[in-house]
PDB file of N, CA and C in Angstrom:
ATOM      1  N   UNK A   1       0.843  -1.180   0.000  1.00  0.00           N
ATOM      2  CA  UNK A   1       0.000   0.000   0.000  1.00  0.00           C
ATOM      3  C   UNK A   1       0.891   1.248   0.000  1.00  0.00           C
ATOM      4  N   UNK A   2       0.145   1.970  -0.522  1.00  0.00           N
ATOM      5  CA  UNK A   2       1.501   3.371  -1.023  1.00  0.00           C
ATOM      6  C   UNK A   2       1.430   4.535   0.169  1.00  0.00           C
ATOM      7  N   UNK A   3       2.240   5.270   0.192  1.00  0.00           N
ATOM      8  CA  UNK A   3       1.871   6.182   1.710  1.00  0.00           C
ATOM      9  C   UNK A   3       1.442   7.333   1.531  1.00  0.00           C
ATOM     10  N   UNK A   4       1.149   7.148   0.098  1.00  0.00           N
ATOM     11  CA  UNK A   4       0.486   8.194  -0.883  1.00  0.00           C
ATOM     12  C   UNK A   4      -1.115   7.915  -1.784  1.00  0.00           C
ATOM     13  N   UNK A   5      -2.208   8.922  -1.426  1.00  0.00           N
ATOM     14  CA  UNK A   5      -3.376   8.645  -2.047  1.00  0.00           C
ATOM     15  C   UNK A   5      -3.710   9.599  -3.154  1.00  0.00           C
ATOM     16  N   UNK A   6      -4.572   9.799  -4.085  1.00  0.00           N
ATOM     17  CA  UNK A   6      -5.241  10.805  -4.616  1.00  0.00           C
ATOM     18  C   UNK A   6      -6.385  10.317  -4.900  1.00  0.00           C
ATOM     19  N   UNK A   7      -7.220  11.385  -4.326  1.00  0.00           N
ATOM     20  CA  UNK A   7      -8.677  10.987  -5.141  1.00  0.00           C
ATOM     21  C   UNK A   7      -9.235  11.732  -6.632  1.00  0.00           C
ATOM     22  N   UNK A   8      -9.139  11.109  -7.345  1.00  0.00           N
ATOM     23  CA  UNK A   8      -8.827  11.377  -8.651  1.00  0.00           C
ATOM     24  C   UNK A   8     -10.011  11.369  -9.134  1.00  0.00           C
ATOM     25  N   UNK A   9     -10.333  12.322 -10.930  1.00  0.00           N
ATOM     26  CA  UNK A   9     -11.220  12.024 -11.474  1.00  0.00           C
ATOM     27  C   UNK A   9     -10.476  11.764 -13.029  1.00  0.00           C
ATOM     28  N   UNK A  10     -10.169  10.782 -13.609  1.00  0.00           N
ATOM     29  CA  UNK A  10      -9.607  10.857 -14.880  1.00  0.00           C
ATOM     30  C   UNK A  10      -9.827  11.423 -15.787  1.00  0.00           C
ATOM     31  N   UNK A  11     -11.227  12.631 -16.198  1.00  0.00           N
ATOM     32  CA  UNK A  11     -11.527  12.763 -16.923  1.00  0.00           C
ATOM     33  C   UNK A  11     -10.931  14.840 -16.561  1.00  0.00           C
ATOM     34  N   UNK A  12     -10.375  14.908 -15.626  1.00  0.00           N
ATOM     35  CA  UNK A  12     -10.173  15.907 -15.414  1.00  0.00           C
ATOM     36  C   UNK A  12      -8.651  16.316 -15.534  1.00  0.00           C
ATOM     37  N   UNK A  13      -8.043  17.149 -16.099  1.00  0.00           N
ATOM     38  CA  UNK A  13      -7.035  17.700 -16.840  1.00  0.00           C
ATOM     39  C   UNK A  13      -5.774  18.172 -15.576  1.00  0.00           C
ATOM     40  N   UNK A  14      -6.193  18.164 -14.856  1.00  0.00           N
ATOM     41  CA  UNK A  14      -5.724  18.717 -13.764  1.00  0.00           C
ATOM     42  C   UNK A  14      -4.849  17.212 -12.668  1.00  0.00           C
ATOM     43  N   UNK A  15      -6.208  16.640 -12.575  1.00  0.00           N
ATOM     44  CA  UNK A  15      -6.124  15.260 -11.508  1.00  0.00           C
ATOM     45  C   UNK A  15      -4.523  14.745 -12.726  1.00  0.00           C
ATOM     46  N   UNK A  16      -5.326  14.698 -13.869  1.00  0.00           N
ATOM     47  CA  UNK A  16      -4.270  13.768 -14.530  1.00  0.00           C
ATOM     48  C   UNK A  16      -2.723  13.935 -14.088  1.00  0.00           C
ATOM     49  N   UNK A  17      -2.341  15.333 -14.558  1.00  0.00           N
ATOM     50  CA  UNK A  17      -1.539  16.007 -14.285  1.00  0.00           C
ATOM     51  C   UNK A  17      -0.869  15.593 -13.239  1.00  0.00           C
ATOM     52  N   UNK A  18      -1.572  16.268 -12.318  1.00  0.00           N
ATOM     53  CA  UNK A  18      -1.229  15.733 -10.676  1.00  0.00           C
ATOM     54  C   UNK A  18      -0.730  14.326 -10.630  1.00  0.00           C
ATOM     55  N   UNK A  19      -1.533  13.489 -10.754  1.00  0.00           N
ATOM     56  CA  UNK A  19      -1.083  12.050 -10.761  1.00  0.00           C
ATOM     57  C   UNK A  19      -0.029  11.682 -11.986  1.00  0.00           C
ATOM     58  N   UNK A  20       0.434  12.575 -12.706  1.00  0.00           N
ATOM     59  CA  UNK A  20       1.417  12.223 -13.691  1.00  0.00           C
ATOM     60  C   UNK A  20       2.556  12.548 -12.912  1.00  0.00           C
ATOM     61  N   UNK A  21       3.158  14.117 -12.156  1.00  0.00           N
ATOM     62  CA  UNK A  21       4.034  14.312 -10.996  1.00  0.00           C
ATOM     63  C   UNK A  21       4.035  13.392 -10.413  1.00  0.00           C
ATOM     64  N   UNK A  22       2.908  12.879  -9.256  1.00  0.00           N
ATOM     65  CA  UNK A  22       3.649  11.543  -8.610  1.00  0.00           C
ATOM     66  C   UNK A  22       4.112  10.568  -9.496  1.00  0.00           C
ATOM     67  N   UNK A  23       3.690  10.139 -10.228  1.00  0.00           N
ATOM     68  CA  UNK A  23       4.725   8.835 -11.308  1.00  0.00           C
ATOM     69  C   UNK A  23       5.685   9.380 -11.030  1.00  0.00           C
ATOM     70  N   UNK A  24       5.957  10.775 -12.115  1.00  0.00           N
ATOM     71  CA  UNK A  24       7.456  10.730 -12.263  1.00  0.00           C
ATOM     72  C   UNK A  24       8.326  11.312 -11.323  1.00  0.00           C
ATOM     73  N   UNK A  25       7.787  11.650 -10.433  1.00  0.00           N
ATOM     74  CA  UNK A  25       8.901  11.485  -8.778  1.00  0.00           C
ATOM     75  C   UNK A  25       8.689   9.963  -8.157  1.00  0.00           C
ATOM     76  N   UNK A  26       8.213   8.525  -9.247  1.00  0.00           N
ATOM     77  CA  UNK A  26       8.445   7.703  -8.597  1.00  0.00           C
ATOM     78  C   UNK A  26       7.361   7.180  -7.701  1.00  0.00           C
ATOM     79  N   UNK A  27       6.483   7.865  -7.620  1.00  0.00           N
ATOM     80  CA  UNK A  27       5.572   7.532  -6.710  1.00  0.00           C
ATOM     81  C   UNK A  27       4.258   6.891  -7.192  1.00  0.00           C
ATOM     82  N   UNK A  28       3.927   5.620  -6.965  1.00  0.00           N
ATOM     83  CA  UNK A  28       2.358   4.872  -7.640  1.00  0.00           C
ATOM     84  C   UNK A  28       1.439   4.759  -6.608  1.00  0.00           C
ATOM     85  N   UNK A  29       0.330   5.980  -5.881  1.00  0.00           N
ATOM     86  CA  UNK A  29      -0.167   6.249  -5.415  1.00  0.00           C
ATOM     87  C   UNK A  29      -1.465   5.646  -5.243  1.00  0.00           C
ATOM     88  N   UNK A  30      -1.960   4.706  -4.302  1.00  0.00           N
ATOM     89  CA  UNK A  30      -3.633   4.755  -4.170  1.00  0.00           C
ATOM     90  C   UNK A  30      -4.344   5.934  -5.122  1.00  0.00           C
ATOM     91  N   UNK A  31      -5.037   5.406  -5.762  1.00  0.00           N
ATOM     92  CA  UNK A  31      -6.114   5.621  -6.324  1.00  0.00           C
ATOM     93  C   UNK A  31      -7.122   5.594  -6.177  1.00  0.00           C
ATOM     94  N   UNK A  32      -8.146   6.866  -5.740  1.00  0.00           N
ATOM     95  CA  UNK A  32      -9.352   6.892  -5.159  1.00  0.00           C
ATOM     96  C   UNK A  32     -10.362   7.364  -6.377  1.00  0.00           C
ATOM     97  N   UNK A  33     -11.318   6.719  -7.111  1.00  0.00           N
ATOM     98  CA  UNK A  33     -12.101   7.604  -7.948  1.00  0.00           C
ATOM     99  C   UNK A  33     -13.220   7.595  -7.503  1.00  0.00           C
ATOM    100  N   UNK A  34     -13.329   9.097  -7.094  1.00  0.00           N
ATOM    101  CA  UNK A  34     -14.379   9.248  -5.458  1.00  0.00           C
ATOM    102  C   UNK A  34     -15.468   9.571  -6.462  1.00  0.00           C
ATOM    103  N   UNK A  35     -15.848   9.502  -7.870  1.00  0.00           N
ATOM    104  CA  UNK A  35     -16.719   9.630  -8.151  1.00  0.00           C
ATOM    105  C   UNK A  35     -17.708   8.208  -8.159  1.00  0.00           C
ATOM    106  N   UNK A  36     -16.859   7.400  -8.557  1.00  0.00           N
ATOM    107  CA  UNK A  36     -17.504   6.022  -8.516  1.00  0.00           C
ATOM    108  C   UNK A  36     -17.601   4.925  -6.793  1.00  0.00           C
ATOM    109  N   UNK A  37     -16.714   6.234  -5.581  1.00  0.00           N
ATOM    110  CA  UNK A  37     -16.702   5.828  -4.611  1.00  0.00           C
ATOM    111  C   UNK A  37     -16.683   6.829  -3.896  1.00  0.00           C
ATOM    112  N   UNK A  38     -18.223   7.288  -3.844  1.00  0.00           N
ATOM    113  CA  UNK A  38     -18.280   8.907  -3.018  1.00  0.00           C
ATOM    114  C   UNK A  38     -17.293   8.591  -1.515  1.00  0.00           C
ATOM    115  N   UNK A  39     -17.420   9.295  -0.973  1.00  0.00           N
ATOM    116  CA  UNK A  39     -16.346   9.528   0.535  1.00  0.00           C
ATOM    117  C   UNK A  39     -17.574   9.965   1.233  1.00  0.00           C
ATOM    118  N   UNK A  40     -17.749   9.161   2.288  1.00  0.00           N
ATOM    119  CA  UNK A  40     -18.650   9.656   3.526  1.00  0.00           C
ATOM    120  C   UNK A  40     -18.292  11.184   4.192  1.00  0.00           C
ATOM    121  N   UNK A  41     -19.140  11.771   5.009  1.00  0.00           N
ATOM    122  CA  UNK A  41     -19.227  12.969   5.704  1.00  0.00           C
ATOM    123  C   UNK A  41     -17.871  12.743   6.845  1.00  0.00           C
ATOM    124  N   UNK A  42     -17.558  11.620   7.204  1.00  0.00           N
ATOM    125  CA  UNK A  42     -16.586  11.759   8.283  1.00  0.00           C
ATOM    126  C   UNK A  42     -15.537  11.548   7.288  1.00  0.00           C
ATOM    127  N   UNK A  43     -14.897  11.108   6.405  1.00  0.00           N
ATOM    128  CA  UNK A  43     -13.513  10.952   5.447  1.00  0.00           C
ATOM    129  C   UNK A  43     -13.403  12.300   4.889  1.00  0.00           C
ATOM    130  N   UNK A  44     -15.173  13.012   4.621  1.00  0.00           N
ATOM    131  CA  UNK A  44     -14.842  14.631   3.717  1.00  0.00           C
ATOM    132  C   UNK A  44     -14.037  15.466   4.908  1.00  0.00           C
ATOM    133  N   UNK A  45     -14.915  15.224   6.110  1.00  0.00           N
ATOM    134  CA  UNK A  45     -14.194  15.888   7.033  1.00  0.00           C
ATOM    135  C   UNK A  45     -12.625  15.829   7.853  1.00  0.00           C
ATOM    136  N   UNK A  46     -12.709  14.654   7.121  1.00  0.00           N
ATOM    137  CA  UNK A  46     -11.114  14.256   7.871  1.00  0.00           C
ATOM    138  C   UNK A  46      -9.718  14.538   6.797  1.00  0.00           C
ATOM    139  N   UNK A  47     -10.358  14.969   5.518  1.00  0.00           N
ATOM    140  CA  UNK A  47      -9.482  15.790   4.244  1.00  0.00           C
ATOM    141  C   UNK A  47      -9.654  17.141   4.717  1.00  0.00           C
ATOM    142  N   UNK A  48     -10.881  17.875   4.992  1.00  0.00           N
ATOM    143  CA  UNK A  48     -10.752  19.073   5.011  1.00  0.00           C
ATOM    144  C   UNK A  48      -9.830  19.883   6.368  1.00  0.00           C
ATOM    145  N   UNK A  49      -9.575  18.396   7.132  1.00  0.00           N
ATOM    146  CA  UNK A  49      -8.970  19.279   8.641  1.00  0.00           C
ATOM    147  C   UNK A  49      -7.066  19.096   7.965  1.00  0.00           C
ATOM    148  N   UNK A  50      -7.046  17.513   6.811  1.00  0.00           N
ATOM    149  CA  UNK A  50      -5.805  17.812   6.578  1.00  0.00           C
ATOM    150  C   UNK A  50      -5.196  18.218   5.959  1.00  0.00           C
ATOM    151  N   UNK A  51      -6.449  19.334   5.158  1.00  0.00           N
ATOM    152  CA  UNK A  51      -5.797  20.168   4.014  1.00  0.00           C
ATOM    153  C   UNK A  51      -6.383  21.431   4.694  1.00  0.00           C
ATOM    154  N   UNK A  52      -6.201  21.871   5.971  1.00  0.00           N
ATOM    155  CA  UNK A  52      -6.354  23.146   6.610  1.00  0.00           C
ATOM    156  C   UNK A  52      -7.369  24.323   6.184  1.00  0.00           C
ATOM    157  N   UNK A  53      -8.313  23.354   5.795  1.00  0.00           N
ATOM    158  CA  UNK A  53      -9.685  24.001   5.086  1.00  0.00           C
ATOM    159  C   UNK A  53     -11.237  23.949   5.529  1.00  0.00           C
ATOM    160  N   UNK A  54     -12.045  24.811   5.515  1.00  0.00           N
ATOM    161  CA  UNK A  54     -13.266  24.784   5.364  1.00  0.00           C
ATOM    162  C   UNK A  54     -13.959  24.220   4.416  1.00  0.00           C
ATOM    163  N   UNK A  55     -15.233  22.980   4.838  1.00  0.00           N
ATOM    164  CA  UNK A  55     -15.763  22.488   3.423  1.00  0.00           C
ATOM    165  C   UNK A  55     -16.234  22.916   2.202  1.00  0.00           C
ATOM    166  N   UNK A  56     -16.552  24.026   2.972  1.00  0.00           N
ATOM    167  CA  UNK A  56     -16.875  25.507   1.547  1.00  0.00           C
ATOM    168  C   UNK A  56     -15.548  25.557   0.847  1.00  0.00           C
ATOM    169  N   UNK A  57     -14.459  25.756   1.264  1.00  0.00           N
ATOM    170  CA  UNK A  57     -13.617  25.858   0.406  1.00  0.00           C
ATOM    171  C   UNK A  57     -13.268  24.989  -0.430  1.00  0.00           C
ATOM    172  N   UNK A  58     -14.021  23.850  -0.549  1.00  0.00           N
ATOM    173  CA  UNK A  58     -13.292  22.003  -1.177  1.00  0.00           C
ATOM    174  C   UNK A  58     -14.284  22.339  -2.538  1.00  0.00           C
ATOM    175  N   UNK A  59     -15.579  23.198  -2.039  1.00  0.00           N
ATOM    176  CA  UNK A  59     -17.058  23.182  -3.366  1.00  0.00           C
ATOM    177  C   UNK A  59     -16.505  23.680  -4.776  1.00  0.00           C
ATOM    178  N   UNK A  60     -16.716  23.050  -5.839  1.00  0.00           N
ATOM    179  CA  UNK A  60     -16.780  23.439  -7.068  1.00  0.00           C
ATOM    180  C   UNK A  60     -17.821  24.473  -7.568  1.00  0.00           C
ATOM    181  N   UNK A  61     -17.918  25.575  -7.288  1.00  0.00           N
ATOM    182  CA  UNK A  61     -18.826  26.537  -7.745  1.00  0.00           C
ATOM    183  C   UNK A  61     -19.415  26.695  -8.813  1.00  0.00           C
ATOM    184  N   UNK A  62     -18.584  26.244  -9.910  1.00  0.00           N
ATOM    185  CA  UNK A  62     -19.598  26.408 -11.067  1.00  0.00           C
ATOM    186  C   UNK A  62     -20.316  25.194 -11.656  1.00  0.00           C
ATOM    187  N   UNK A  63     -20.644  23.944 -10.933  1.00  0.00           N
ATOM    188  CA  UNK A  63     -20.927  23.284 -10.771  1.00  0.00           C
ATOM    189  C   UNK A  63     -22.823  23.632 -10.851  1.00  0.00           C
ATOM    190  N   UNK A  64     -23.673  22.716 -11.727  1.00  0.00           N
ATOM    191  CA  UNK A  64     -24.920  22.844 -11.332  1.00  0.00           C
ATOM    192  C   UNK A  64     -25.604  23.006  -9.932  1.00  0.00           C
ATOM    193  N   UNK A  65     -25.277  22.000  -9.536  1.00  0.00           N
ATOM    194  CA  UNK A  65     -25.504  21.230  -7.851  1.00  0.00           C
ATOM    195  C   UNK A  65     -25.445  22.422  -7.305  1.00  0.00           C
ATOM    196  N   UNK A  66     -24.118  23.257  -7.274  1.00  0.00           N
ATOM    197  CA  UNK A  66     -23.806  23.873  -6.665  1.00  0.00           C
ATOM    198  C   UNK A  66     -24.908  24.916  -6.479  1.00  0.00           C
ATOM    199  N   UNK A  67     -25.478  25.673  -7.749  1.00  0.00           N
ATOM    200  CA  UNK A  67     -26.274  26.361  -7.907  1.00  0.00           C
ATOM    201  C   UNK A  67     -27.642  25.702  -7.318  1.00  0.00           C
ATOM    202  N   UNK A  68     -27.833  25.000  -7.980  1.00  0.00           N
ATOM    203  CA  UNK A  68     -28.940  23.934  -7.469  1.00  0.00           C
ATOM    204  C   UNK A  68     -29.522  23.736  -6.103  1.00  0.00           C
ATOM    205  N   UNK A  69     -29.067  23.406  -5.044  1.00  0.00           N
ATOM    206  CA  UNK A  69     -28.705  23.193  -3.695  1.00  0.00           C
ATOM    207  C   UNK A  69     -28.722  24.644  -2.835  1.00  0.00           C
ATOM    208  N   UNK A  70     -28.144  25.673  -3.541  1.00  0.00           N
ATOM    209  CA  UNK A  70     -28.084  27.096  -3.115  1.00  0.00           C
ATOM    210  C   UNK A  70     -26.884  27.164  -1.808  1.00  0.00           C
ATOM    211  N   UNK A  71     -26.048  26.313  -2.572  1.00  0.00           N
ATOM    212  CA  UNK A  71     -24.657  26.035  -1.679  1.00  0.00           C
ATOM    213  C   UNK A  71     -23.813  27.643  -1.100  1.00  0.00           C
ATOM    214  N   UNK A  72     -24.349  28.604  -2.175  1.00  0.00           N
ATOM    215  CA  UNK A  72     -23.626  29.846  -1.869  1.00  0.00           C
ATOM    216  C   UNK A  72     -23.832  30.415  -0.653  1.00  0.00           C
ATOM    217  N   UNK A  73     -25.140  30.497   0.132  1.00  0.00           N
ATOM    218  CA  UNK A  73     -25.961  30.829   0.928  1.00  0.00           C
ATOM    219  C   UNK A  73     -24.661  30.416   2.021  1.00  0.00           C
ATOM    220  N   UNK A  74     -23.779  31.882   2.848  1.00  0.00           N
ATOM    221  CA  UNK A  74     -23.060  31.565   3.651  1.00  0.00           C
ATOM    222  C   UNK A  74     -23.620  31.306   5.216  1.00  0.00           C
ATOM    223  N   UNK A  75     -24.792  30.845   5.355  1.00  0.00           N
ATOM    224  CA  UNK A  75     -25.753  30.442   6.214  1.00  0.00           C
ATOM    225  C   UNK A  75     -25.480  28.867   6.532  1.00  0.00           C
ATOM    226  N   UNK A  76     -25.394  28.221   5.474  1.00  0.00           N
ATOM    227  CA  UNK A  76     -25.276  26.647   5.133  1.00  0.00           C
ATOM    228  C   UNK A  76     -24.450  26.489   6.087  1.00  0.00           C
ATOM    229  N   UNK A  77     -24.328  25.123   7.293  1.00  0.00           N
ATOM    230  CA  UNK A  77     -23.721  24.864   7.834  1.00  0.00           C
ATOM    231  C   UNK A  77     -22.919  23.757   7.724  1.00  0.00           C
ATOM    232  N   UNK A  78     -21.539  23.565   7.992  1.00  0.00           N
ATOM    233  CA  UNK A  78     -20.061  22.758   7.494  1.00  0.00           C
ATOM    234  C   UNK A  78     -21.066  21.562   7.562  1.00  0.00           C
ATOM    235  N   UNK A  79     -22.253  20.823   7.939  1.00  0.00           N
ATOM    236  CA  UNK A  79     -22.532  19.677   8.098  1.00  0.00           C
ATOM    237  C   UNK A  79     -23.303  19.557   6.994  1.00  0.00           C
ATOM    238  N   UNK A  80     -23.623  20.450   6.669  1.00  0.00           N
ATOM    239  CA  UNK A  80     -24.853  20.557   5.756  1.00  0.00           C
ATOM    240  C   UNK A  80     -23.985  20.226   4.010  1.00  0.00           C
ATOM    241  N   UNK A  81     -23.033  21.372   4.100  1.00  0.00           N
ATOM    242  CA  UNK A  81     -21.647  20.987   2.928  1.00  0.00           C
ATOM    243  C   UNK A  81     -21.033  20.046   3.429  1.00  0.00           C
ATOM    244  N   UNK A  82     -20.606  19.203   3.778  1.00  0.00           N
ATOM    245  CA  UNK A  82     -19.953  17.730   4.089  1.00  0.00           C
ATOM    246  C   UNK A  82     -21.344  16.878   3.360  1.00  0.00           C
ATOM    247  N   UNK A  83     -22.224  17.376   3.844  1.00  0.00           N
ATOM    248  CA  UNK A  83     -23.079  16.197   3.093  1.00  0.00           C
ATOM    249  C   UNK A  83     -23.887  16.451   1.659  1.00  0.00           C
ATOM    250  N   UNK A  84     -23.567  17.010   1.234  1.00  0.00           N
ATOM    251  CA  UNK A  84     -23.660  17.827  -0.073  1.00  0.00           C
ATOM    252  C   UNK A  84     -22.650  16.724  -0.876  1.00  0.00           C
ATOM    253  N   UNK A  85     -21.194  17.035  -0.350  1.00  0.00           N
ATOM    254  CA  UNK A  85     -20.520  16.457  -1.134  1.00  0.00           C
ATOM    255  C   UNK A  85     -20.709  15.150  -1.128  1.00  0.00           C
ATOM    256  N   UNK A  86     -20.900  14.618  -0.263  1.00  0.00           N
ATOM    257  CA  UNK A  86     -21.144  12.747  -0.057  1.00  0.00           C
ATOM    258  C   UNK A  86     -22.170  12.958  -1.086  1.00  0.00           C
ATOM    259  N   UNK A  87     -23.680  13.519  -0.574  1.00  0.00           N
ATOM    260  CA  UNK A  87     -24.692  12.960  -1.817  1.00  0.00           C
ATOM    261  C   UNK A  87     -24.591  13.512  -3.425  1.00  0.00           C
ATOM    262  N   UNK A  88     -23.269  14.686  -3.853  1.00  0.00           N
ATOM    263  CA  UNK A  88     -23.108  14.736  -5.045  1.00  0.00           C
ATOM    264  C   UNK A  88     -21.194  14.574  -5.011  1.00  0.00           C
ATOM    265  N   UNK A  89     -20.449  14.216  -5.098  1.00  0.00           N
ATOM    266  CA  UNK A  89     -19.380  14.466  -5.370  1.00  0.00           C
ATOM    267  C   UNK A  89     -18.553  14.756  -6.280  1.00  0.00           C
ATOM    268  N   UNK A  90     -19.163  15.284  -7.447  1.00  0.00           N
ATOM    269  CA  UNK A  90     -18.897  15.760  -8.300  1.00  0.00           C
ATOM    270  C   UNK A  90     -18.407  17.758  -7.385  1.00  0.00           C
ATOM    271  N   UNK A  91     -18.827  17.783  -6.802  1.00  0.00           N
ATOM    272  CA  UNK A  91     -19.023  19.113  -6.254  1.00  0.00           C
ATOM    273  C   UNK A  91     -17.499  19.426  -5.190  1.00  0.00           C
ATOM    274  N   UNK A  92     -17.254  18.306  -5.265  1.00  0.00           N
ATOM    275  CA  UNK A  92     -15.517  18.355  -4.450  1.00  0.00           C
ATOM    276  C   UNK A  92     -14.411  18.498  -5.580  1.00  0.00           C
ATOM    277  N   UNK A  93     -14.034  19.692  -5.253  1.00  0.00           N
ATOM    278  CA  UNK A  93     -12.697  20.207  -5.933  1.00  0.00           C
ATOM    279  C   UNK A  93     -11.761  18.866  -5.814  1.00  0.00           C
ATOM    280  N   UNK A  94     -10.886  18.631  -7.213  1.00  0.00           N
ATOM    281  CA  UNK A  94     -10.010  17.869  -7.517  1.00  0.00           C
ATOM    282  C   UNK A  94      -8.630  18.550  -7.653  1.00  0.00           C
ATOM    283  N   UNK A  95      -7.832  17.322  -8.198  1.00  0.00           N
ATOM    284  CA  UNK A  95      -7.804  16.112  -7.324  1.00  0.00           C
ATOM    285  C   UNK A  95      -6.994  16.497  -5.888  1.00  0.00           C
ATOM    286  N   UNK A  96      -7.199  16.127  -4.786  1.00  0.00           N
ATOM    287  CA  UNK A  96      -6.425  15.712  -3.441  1.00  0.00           C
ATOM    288  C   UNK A  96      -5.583  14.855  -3.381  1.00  0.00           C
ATOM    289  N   UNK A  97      -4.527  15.093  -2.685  1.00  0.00           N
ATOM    290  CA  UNK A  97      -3.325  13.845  -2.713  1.00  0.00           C
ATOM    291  C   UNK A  97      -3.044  14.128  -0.725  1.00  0.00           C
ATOM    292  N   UNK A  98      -3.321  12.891  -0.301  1.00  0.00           N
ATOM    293  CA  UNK A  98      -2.864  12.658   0.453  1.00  0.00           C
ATOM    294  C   UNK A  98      -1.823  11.766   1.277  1.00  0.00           C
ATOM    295  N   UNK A  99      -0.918  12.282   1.936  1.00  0.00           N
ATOM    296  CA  UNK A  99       0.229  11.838   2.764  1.00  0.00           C
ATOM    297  C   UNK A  99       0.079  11.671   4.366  1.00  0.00           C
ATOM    298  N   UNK A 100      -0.163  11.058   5.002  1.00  0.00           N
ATOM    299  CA  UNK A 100      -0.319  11.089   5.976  1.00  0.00           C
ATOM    300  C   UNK A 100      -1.251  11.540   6.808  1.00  0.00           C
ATOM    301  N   UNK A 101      -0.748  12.592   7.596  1.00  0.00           N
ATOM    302  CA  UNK A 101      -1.942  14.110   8.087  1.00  0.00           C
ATOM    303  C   UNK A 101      -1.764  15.231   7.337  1.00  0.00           C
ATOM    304  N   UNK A 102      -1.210  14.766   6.165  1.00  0.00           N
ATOM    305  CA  UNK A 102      -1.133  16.218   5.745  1.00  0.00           C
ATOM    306  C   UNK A 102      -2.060  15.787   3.738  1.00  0.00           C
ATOM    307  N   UNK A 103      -2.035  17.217   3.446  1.00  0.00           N
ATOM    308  CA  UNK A 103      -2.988  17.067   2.082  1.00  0.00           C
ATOM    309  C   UNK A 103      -2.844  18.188   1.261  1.00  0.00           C
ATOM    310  N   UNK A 104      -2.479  18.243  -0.133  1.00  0.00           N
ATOM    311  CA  UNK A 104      -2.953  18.989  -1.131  1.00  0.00           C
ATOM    312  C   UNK A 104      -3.638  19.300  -1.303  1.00  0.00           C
ATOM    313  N   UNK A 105      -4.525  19.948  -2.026  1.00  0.00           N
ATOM    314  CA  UNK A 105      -5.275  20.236  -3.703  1.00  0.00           C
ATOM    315  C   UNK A 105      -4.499  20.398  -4.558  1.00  0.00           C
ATOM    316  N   UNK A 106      -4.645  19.677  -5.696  1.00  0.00           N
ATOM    317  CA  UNK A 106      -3.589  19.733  -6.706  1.00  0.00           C
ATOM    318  C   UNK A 106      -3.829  20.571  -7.835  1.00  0.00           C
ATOM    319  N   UNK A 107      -4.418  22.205  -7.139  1.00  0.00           N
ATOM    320  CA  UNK A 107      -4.732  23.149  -8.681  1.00  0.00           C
ATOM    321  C   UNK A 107      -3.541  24.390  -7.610  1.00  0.00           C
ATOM    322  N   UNK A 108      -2.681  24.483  -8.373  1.00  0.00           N
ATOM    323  CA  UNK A 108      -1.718  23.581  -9.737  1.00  0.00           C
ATOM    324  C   UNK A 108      -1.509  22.517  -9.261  1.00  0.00           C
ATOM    325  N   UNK A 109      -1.497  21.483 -10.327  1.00  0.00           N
ATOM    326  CA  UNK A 109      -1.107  20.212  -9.853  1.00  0.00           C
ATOM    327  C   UNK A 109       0.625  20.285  -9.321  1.00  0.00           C
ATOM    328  N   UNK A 110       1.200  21.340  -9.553  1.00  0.00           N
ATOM    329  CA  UNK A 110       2.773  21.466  -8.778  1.00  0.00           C
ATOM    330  C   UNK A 110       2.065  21.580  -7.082  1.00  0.00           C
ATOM    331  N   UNK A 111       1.369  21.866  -6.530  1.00  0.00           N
ATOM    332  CA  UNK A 111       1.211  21.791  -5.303  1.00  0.00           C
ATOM    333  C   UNK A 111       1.330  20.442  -4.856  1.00  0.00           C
ATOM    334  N   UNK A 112       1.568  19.528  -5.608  1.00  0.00           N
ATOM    335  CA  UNK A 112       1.640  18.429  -4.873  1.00  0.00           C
ATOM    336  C   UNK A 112       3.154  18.007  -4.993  1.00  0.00           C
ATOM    337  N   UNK A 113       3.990  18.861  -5.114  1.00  0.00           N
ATOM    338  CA  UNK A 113       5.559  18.579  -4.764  1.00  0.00           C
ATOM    339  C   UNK A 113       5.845  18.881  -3.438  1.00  0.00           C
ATOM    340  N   UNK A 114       4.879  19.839  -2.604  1.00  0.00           N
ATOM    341  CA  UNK A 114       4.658  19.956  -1.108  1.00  0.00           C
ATOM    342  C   UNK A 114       4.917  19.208  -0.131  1.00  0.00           C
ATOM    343  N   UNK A 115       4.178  17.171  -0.709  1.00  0.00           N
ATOM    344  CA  UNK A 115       4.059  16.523  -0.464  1.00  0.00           C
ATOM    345  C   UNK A 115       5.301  16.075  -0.710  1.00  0.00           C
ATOM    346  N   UNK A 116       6.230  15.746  -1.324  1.00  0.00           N
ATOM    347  CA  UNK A 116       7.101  15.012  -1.992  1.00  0.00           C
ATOM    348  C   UNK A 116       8.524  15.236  -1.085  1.00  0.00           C
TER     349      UNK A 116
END
């Protein structure tokens, strides 16, 4: 098992990227494709404490859902966005690479030399 994760979406230009840096520093990382394996409310929350963030900050904004849901509304409470993302996850900013207790976002995907 690698001591390295990302939760990836392949179809996204960015994730790829990201996960192309770890290869070529060597690294063959767990592979999470949290679209086909949403992440429960306690795993969203346990990325957002190790990437030193608010769950609002993880949301994809221009996202339908996003609009949809009326996610903007800074009223919404962190429980309410934790479970947003579980029941759409398309709505969680990509990709994340995680190391330990600690975590990326990989826009730029160079943020994940942080890790390295």
């Amino acid at each position: 098992m690698s001591e390295y994760t990302i939760y990836h979406n392949p179809r996204c230009s960015k994730s790829r990227q990201t996960l192309t840096i770890l290869q070529e520093n060597g690294i063959q990382p767990e592979v999470i494709l949290y679209l086909e394996t949403p992440l429960d409310t306690n795993e969203l929350s346990s990325l957002t404490k190790k990437l030193g963030v608010k769950a609002r900050d993880l949301l994809r904004k221009g996202e339908d859902e996003y609009k949809q849901l009326g996610l903007k509304d800074p009223s919404i409470s962190e429980t309410d966005i934790l479970d947003a993302m579980f029941r759409h996850p398309k709505l969680i900013e990509r990709p994340i690479v995680v190391k330990g207790d600690n975590a990326v976002l990989g826009r730029p995907p160079e943020n994940v030399l942080e890790l390295i």
